[in-house]
C-alpha atoms as a PDB file:
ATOM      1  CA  UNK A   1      92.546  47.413 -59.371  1.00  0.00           C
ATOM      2  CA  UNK A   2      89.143  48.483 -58.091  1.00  0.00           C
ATOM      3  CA  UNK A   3      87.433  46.033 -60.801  1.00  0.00           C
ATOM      4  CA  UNK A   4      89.800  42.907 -59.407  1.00  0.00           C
ATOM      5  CA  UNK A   5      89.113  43.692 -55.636  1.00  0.00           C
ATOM      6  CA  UNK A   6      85.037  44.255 -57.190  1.00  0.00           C
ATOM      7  CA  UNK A   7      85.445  41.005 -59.007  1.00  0.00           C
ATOM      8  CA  UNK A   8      87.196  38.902 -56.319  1.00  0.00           C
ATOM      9  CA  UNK A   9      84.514  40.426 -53.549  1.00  0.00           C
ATOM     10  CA  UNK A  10      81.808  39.190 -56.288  1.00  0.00           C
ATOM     11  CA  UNK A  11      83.482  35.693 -56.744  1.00  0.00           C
ATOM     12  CA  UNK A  12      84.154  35.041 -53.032  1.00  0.00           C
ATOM     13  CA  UNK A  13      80.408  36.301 -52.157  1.00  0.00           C
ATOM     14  CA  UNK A  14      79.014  34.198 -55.246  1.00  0.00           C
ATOM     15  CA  UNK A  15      81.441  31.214 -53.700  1.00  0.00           C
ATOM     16  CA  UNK A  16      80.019  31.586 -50.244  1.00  0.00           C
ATOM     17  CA  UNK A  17      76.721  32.131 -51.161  1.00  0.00           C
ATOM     18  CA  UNK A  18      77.012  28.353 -53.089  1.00  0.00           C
ATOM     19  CA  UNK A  19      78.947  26.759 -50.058  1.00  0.00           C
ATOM     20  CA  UNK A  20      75.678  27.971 -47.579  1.00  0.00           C
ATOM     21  CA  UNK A  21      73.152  26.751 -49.731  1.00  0.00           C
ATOM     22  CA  UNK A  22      75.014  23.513 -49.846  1.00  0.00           C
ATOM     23  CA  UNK A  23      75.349  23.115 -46.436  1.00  0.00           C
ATOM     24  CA  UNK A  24      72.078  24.478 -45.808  1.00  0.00           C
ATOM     25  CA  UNK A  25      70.514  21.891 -48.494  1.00  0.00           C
ATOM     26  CA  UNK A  26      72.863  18.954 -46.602  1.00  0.00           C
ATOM     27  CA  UNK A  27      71.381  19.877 -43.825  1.00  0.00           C
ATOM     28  CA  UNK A  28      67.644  20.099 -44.717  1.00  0.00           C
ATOM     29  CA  UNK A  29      68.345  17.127 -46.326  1.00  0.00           C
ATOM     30  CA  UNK A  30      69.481  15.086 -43.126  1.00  0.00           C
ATOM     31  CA  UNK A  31      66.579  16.451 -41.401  1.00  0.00           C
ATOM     32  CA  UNK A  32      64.123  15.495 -44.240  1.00  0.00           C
ATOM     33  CA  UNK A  33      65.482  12.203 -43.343  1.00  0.00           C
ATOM     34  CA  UNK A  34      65.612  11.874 -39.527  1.00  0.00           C
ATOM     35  CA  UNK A  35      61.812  12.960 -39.724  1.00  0.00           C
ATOM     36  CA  UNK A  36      61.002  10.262 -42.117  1.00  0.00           C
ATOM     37  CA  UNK A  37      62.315   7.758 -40.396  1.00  0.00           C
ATOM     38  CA  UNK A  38      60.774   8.540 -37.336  1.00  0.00           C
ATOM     39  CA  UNK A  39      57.257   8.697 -39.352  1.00  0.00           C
ATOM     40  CA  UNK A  40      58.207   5.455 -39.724  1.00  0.00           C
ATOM     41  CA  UNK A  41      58.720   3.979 -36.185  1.00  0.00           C
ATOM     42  CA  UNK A  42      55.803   6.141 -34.916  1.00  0.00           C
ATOM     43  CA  UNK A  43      53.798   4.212 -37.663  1.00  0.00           C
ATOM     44  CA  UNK A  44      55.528   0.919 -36.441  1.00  0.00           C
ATOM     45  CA  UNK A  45      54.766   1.495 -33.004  1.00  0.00           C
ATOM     46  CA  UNK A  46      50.729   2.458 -33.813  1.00  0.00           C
ATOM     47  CA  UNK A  47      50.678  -0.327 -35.610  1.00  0.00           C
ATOM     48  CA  UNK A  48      52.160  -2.148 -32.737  1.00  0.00           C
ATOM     49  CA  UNK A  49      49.785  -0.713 -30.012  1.00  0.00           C
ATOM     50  CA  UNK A  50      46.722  -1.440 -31.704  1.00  0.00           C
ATOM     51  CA  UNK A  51      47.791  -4.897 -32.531  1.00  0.00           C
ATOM     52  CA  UNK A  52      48.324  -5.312 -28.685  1.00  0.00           C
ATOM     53  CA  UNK A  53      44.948  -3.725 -28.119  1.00  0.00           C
ATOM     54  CA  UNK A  54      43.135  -5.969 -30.066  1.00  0.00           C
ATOM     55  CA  UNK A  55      45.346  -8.970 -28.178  1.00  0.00           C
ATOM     56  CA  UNK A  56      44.536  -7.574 -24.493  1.00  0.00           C
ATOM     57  CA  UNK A  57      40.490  -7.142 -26.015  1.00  0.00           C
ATOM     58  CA  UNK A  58      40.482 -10.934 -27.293  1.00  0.00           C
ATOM     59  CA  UNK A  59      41.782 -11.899 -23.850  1.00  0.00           C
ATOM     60  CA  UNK A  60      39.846 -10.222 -21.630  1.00  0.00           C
ATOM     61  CA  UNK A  61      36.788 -11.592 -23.865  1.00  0.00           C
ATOM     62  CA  UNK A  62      38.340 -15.256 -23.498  1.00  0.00           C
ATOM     63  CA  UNK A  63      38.911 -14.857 -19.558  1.00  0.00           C
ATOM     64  CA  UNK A  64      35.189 -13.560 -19.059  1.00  0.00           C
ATOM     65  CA  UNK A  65      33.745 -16.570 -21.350  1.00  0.00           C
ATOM     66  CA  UNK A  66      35.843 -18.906 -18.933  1.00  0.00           C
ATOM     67  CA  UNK A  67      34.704 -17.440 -15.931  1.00  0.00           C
ATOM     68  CA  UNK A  68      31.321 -17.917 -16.939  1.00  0.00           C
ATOM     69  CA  UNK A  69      31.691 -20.983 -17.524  1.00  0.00           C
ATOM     70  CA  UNK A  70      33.134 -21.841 -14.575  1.00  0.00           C
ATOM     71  CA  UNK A  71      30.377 -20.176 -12.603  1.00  0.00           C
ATOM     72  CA  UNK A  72      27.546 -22.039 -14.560  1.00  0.00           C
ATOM     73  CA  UNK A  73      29.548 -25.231 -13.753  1.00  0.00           C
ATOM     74  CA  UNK A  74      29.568 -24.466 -10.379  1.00  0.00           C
ATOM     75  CA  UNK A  75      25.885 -24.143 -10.195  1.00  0.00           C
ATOM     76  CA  UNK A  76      25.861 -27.402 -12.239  1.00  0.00           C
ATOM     77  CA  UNK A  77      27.995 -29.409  -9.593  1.00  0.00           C
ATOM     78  CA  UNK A  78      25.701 -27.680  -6.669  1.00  0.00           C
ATOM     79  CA  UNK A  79      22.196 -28.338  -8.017  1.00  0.00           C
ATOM     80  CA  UNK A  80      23.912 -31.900  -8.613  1.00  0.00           C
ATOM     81  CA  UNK A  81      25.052 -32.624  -4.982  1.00  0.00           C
ATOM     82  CA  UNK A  82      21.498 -31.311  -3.536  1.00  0.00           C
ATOM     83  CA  UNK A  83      19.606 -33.684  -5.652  1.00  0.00           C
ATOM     84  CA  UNK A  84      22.241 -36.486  -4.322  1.00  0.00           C
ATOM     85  CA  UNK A  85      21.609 -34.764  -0.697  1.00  0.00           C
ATOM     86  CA  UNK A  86      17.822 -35.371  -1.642  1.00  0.00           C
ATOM     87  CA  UNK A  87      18.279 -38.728  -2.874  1.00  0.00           C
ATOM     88  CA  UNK A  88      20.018 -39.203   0.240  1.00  0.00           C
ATOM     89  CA  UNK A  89      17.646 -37.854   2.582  1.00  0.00           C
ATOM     90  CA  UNK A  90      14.529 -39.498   0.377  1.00  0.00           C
ATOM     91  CA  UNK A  91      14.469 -43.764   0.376  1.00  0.00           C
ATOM     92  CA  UNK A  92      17.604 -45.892   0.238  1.00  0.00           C
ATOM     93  CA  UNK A  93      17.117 -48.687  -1.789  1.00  0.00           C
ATOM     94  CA  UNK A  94      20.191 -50.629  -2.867  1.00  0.00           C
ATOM     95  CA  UNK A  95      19.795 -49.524  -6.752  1.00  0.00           C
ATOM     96  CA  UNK A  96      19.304 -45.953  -5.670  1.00  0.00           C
ATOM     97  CA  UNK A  97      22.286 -46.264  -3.275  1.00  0.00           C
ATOM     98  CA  UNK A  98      24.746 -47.545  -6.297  1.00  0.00           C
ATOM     99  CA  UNK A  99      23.743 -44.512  -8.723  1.00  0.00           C
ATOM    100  CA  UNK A 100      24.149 -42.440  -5.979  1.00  0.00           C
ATOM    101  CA  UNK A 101      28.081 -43.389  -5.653  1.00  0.00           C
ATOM    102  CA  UNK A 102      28.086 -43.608  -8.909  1.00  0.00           C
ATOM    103  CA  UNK A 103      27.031 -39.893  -9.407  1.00  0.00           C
ATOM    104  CA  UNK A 104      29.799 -38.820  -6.863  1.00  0.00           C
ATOM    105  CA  UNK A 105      32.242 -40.579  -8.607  1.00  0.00           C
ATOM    106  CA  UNK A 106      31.077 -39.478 -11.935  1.00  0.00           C
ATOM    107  CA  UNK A 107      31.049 -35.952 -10.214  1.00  0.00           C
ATOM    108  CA  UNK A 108      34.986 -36.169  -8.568  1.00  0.00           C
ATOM    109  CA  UNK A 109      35.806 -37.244 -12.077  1.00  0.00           C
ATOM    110  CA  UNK A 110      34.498 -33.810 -13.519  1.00  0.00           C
ATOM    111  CA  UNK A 111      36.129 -31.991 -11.115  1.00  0.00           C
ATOM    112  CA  UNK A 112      39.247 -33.313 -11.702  1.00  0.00           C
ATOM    113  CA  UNK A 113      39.172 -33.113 -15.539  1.00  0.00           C
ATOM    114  CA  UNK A 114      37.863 -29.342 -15.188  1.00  0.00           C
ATOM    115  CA  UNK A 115      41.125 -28.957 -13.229  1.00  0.00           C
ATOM    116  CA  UNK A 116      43.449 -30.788 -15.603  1.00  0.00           C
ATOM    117  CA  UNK A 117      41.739 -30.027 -18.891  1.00  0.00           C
ATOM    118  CA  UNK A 118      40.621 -27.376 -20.235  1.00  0.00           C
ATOM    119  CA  UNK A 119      38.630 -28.854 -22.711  1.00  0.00           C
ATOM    120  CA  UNK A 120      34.938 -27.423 -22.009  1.00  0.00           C
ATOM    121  CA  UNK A 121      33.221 -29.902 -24.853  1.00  0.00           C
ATOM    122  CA  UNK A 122      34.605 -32.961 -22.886  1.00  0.00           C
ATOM    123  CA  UNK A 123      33.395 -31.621 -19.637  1.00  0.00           C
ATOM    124  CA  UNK A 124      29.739 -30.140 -21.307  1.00  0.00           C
ATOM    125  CA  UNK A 125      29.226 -34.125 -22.732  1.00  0.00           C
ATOM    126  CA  UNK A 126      30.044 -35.483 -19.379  1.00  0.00           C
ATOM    127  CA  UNK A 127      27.342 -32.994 -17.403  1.00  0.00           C
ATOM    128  CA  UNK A 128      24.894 -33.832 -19.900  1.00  0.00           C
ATOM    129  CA  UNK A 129      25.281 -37.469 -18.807  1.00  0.00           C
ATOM    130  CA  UNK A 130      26.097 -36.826 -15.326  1.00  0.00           C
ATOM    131  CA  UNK A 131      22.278 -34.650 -16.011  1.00  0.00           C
ATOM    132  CA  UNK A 132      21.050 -38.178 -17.863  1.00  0.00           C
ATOM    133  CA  UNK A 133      21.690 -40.173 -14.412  1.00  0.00           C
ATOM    134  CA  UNK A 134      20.236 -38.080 -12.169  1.00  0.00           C
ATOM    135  CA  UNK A 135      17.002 -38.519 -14.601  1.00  0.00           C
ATOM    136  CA  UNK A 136      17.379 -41.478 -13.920  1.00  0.00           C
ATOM    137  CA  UNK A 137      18.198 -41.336 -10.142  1.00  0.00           C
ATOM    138  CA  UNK A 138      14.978 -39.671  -9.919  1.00  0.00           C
ATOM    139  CA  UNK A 139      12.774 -41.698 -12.037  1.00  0.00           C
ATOM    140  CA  UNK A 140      13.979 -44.788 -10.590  1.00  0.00           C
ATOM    141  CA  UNK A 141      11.746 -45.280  -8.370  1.00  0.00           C
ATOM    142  CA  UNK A 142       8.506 -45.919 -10.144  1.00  0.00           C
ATOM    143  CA  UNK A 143       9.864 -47.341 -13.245  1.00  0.00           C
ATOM    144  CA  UNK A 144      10.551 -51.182 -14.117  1.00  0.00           C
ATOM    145  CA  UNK A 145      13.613 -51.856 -12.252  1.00  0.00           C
ATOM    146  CA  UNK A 146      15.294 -53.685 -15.190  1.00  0.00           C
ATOM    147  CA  UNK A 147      14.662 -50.762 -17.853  1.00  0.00           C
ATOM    148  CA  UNK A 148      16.410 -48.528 -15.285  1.00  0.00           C
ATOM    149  CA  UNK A 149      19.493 -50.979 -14.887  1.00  0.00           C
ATOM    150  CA  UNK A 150      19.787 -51.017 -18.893  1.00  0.00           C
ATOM    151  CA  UNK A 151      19.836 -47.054 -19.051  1.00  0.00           C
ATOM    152  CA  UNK A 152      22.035 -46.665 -16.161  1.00  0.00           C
ATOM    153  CA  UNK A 153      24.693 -49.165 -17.691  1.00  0.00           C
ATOM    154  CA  UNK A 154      24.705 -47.820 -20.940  1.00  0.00           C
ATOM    155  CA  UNK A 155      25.237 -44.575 -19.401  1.00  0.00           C
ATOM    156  CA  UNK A 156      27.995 -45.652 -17.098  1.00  0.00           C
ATOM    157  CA  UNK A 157      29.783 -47.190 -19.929  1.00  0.00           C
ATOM    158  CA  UNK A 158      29.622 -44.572 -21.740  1.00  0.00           C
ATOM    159  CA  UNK A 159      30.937 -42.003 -19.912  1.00  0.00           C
ATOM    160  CA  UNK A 160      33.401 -44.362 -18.586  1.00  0.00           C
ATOM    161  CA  UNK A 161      35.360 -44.511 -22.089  1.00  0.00           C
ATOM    162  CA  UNK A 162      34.752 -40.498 -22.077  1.00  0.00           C
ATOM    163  CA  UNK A 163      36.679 -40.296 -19.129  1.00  0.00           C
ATOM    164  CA  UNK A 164      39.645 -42.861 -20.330  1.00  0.00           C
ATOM    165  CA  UNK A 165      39.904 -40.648 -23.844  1.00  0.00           C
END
């Protein structure tokens, strides 16, 4: 009787022993799991910040360029209106006079399209021919009248079907 109560004891101990490591190994094993798969979102998410990073870096880069621009474009328009204020202040001849308005016009134009369009190689081509005029403007004086009338045209023209693209 002492062997069957010794042998039972031994069976139930050897049975409980295998049900603890079970559960035990069921739940390492969930564990094992939960961990990996948060490995896995905390990769996700650093993947996710730096992506963002790089996104908030690229922006700040692009608002900076555009601010600069914008500055150097307000320098632009002011050296423009004092050499109108100049032209103004200096002799009025008729010709003079027209390229003046012209340059205002040209200049309101600009304005406007920097406003509406954000297209900086539209607005660089029309201050480098806004720049060509005032060359003009200021040369006008001494040179052959008719020369100066050809340029100007051409000019006017030209950045008249700039502005109606």
């Amino acid at each position: 009787m002492l062997k069957d109560i010794s042998k039972k004891l031994t069976m139930k101990k050897t049975f409980f022993i295998t049900q603890l490591e079970g559960f035990f190994n069921a739940i390492s094993q969930e564990y094992q799991e939960i961990i990996h798969q948060k490995e896995i979102e905390n990769t996700t998410l650093k993947e996710k910040l730096t992506k963002q990073e790089k996104d908030i870096n690229n922006l700040v880069n692009i608002k900076n360029t555009l601010s600069l621009e914008i500055e150097e474009s307000k320098k632009t328009i002011q050296s423009l209106q004092n050499q109108i204020d100049n032209l103004k202040n200096s002799s009025q001849s008729d010709l003079q006079h027209k390229l003046i308005v012209e340059n205002q016009t040209l200049k309101q134009k600009l304005e406007k399209a920097t406003q509406t369009n954000p297209d900086m190689k539209q607005i660089q081509d029309l201050q480098n021919q806004i720049k060509k005029l005032q060359q003009i403007i200021a040369k006008g004086a001494s040179y052959n009248p008719t020369l100066q009338s050809q340029d100007k045209e051409a000019l006017i023209e030209e950045i008249s079907k700039s502005l109606k693209k």
